[in-house]
C-alpha atoms as a PDB file:
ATOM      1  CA  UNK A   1       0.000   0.000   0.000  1.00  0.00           C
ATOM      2  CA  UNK A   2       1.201   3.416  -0.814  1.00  0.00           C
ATOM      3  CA  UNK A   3       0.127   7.080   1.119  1.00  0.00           C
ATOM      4  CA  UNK A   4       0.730   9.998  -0.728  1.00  0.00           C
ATOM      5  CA  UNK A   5       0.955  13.385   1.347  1.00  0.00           C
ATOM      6  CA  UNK A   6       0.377  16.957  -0.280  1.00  0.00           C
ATOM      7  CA  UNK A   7       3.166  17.974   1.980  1.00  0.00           C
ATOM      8  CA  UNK A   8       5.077  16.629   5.499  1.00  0.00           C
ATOM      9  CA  UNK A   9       3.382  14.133   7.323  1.00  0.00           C
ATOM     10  CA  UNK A  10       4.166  15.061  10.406  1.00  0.00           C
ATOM     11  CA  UNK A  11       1.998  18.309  10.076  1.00  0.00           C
ATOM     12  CA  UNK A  12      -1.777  18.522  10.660  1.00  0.00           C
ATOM     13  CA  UNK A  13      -2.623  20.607   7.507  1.00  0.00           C
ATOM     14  CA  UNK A  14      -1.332  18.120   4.960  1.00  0.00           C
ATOM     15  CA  UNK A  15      -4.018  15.859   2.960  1.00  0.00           C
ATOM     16  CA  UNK A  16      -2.864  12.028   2.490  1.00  0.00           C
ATOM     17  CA  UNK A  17      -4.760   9.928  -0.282  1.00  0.00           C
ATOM     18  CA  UNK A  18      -4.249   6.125  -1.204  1.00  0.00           C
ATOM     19  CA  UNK A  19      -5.417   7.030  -4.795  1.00  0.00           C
ATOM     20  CA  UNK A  20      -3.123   8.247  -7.683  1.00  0.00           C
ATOM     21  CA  UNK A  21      -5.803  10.655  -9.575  1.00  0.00           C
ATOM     22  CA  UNK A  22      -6.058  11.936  -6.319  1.00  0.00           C
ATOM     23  CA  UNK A  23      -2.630  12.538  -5.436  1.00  0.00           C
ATOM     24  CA  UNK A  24      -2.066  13.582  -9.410  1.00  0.00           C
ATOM     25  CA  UNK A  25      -4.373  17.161  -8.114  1.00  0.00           C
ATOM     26  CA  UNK A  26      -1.930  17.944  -5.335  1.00  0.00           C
ATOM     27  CA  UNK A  27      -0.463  21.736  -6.074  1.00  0.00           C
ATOM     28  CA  UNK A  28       2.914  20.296  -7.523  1.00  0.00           C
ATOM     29  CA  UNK A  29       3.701  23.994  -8.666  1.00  0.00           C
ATOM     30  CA  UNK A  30       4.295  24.491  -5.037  1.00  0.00           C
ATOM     31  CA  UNK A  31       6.188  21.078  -4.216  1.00  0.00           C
ATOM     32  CA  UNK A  32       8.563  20.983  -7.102  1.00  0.00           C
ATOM     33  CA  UNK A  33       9.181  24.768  -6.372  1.00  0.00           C
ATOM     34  CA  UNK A  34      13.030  25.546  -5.796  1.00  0.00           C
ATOM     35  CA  UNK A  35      12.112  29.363  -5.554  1.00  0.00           C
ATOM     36  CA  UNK A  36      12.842  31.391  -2.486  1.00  0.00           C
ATOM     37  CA  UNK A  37      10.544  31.438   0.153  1.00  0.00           C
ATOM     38  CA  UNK A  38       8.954  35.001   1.400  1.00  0.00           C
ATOM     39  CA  UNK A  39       7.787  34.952   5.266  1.00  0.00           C
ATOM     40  CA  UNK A  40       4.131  35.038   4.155  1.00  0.00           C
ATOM     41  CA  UNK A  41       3.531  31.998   3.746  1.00  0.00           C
ATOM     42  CA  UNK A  42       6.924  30.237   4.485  1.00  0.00           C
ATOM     43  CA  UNK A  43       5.451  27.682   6.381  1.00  0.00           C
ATOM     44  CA  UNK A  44       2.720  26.579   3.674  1.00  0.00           C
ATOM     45  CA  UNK A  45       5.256  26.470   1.228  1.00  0.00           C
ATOM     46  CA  UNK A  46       8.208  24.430   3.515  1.00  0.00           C
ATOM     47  CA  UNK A  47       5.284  22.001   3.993  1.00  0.00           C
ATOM     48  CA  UNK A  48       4.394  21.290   0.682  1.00  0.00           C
ATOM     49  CA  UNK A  49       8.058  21.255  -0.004  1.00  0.00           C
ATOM     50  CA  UNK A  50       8.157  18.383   2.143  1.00  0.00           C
ATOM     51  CA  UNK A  51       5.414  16.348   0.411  1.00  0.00           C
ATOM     52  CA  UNK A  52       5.863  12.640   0.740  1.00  0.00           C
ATOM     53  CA  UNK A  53       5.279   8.881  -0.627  1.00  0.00           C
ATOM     54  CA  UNK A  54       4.937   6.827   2.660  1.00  0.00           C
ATOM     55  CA  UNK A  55       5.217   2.644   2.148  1.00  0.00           C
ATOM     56  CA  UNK A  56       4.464  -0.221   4.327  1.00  0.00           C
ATOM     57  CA  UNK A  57       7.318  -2.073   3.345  1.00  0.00           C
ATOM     58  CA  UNK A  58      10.212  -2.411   1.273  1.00  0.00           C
ATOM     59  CA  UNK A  59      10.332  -0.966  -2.375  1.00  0.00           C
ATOM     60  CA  UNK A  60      12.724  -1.662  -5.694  1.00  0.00           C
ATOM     61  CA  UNK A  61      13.344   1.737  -6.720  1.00  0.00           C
ATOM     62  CA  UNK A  62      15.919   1.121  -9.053  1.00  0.00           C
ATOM     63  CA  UNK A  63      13.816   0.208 -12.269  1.00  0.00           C
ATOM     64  CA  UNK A  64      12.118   4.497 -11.214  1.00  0.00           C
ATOM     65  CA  UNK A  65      15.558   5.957 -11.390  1.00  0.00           C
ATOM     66  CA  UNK A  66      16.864   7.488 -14.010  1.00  0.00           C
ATOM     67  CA  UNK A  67      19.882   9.307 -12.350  1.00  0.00           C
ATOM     68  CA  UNK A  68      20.545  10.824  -8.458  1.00  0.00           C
ATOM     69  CA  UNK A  69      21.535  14.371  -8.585  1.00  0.00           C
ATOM     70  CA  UNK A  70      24.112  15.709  -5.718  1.00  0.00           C
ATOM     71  CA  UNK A  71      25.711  19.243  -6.092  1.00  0.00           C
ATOM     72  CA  UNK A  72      29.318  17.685  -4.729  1.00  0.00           C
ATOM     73  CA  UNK A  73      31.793  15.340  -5.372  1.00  0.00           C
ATOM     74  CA  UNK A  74      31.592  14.526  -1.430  1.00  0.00           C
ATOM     75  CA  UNK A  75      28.238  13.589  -1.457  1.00  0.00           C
ATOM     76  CA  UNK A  76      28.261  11.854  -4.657  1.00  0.00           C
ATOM     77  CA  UNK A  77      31.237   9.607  -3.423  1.00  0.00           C
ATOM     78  CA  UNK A  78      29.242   9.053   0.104  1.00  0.00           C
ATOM     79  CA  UNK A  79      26.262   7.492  -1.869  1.00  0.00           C
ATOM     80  CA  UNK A  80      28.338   5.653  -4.645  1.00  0.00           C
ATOM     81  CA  UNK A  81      29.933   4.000  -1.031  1.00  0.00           C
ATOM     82  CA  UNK A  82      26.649   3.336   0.475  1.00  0.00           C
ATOM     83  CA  UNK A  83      25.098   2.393  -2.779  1.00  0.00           C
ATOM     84  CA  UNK A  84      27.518   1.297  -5.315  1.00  0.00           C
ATOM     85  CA  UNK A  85      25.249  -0.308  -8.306  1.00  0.00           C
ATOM     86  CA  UNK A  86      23.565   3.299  -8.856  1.00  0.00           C
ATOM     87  CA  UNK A  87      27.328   4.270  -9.450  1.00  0.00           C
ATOM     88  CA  UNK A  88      26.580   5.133 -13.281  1.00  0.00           C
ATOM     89  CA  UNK A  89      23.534   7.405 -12.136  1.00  0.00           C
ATOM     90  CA  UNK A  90      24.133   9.517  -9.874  1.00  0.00           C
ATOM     91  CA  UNK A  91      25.938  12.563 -10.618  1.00  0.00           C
ATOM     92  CA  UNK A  92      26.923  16.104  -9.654  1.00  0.00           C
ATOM     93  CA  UNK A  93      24.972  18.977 -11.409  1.00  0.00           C
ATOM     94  CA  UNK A  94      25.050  22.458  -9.591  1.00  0.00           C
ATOM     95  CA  UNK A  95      22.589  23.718 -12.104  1.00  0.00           C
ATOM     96  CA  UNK A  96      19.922  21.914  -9.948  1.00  0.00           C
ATOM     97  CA  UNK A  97      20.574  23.235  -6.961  1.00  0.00           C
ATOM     98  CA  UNK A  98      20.147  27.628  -8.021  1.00  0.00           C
END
């Protein structure tokens, strides 16, 4: 079973659906936003930002990956130790990260 969230979890104002036309109407504009964040309504935004899939169990995410962007060399070399087969996808791209 999968839960999607329309933003962290933890927080009482978030919306969690088991269905994927549902979770498809979330306000993605928000969560995928990178922007800056103005104190109006930093706290909506930081929540949505933190949006989540939430599984009962173990899941094979490798065949959903098409790469694993870092912004440094460190971190890159920390998850090519702690994962080594997703070596060849994951990468360092500051462009992501502006």
């Amino acid at each position: 079973d999968v839960i999607y969230s329309d933003g962290n979890a933890a927080s009482r104002y978030s919306k969690f659906t088991g269905v994927v036309d549902e979770a498809i109407e979330f306000d993605w504009s928000t969560i995928l936003n990178r922007g800056p964040v103005n104190v109006e309504n930093s706290y909506e935004i930081i929540r949505k930002r933190n949006a989540e899939i939430l599984l009962d169990g173990p899941m094979k995410v490798s065949k959903y990956l098409e790469k694993i962007i870092v912004n440094s060399d460190l971190i890159k070399n920390n998850l090519i130790e702690q994962f080594p087969n997703y070596k060849s996808i994951i990468i360092v791209d500051l462009s992501y990260f502006k």
